[in-house]
N, C-alpha and C. Protein backbone atom coordinates (compact mmCIF):
# COMPACT_ATOMS: atom_id res chain seq x y z
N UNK A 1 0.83 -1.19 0.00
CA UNK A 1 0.00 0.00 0.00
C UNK A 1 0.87 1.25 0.00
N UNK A 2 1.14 1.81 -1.13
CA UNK A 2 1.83 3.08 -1.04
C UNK A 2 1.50 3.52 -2.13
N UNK A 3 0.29 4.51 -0.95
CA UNK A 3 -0.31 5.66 -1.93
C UNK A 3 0.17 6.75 -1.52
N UNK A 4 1.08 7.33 -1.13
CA UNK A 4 1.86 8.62 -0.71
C UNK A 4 2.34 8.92 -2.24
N UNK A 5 2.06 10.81 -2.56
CA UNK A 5 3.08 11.04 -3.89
C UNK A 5 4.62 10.72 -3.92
N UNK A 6 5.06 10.39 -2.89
CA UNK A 6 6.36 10.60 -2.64
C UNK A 6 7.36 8.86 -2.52
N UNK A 7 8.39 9.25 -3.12
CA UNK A 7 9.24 7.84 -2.77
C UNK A 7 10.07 7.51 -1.27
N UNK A 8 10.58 8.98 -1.25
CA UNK A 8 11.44 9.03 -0.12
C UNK A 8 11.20 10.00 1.23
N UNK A 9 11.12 10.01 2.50
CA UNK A 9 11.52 11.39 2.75
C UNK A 9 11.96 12.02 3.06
N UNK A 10 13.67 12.22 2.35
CA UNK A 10 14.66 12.99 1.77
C UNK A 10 13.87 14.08 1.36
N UNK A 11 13.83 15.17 1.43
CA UNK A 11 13.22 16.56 1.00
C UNK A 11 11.91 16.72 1.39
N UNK A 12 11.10 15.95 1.87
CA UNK A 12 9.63 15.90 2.02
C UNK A 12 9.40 16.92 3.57
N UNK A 13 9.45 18.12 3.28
CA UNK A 13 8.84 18.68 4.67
C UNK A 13 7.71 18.81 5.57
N UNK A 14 6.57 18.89 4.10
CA UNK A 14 4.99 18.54 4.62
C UNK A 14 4.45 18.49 3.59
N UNK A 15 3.26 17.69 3.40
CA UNK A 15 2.65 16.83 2.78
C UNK A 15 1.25 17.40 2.81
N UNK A 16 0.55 18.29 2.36
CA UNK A 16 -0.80 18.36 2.50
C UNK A 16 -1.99 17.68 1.07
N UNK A 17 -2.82 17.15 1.77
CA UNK A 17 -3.88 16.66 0.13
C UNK A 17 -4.22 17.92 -0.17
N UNK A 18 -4.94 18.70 0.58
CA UNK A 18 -5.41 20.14 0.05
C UNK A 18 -4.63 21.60 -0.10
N UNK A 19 -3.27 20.95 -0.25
CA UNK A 19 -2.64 22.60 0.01
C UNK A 19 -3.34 23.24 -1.27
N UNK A 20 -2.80 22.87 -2.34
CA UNK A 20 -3.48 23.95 -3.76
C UNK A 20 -4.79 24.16 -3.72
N UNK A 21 -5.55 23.55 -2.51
CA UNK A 21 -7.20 24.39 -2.70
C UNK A 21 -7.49 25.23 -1.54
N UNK A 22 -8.09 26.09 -1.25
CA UNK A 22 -7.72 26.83 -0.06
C UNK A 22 -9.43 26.25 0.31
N UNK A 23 -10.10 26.29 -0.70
CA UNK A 23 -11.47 26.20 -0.67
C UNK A 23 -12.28 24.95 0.33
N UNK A 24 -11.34 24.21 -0.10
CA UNK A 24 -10.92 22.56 0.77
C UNK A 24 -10.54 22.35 1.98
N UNK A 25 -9.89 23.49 2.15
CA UNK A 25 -9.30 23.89 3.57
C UNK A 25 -10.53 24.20 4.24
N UNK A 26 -10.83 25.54 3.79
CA UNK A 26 -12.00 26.14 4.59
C UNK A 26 -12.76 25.44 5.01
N UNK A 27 -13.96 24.16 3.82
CA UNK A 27 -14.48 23.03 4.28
C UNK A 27 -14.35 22.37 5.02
N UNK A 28 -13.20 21.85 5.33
CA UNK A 28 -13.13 21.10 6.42
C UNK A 28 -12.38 21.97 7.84
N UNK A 29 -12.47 22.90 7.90
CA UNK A 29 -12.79 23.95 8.85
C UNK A 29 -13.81 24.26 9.46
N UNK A 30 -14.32 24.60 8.68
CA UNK A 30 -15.96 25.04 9.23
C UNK A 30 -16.74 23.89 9.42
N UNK A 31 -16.70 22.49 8.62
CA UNK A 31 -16.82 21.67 8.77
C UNK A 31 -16.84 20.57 10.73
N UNK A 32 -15.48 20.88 10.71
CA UNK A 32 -14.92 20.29 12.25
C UNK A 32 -15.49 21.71 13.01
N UNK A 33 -15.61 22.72 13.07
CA UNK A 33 -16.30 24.02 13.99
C UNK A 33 -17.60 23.32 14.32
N UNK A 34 -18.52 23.27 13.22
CA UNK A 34 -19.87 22.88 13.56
C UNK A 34 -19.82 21.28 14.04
N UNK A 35 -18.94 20.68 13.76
CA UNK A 35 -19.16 19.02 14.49
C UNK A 35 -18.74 19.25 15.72
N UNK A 36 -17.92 20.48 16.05
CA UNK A 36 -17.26 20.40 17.67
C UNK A 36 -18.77 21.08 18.61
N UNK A 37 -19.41 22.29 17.43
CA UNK A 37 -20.08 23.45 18.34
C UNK A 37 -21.74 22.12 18.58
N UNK A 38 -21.98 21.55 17.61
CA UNK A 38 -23.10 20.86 17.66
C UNK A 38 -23.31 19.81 19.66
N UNK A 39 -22.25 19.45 19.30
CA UNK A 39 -22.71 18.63 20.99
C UNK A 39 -22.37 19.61 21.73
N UNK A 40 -21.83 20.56 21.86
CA UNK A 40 -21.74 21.67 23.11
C UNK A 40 -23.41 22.39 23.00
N UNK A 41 -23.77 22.39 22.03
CA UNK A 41 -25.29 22.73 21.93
C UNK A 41 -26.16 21.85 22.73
N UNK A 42 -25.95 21.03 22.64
CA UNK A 42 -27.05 19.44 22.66
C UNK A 42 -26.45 19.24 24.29
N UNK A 43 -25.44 19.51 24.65
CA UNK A 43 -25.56 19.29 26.06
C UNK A 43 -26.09 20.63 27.03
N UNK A 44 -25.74 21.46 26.38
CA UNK A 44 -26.36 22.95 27.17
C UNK A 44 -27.74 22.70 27.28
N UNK A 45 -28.65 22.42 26.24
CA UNK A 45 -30.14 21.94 25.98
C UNK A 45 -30.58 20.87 26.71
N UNK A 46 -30.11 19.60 26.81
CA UNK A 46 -30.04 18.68 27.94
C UNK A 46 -29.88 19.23 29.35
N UNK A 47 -28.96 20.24 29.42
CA UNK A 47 -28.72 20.74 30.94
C UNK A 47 -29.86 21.27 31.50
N UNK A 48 -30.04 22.25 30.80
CA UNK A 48 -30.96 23.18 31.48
C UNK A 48 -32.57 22.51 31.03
N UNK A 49 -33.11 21.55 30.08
CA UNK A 49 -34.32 20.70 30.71
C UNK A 49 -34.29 19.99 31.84
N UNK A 50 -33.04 19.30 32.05
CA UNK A 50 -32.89 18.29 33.43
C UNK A 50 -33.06 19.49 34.63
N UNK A 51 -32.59 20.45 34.49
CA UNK A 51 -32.69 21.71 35.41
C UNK A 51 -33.84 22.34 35.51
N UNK A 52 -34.53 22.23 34.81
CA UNK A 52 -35.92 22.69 34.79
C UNK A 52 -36.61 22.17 34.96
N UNK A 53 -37.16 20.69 34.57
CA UNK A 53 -37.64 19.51 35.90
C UNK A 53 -37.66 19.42 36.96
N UNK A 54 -36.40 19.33 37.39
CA UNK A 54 -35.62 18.96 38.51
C UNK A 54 -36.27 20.51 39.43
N UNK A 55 -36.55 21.62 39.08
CA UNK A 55 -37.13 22.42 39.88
C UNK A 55 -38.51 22.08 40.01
N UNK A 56 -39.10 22.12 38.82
CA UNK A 56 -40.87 21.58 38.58
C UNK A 56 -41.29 20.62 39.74
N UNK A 57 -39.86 19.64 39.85
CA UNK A 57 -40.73 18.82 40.92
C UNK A 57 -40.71 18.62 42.36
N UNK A 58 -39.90 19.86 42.63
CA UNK A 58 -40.02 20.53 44.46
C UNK A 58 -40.88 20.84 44.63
């Protein structure tokens, strides 16, 4: 299995699939933002129903 462009790495400093697209970059930027921000959502929302029950039934 050697799917790397490269034979050696003698000269190889870094290796990116998307360096020549910046566009590609961004995608999977904003991409990983909203997969990180999505469960910080979903647990804030969970919090404060369990918190709001949890008063309802004193």
């Amino acid at each position: 299995m050697n799917s790397a462009g490269f034979t050696s790495w003698e000269g190889v400093e870094a290796y990116f699939t998307f360096a020549q697209s910046p566009g590609m970059i961004q995608f999977w930027f904003w991409l990983m933002v909203v997969l990180c921000i999505i469960p910080i959502l979903s647990a804030i929302k969970h919090e404060n129903k369990v918190e709001r029950d949890y008063r309802n039934k004193r």
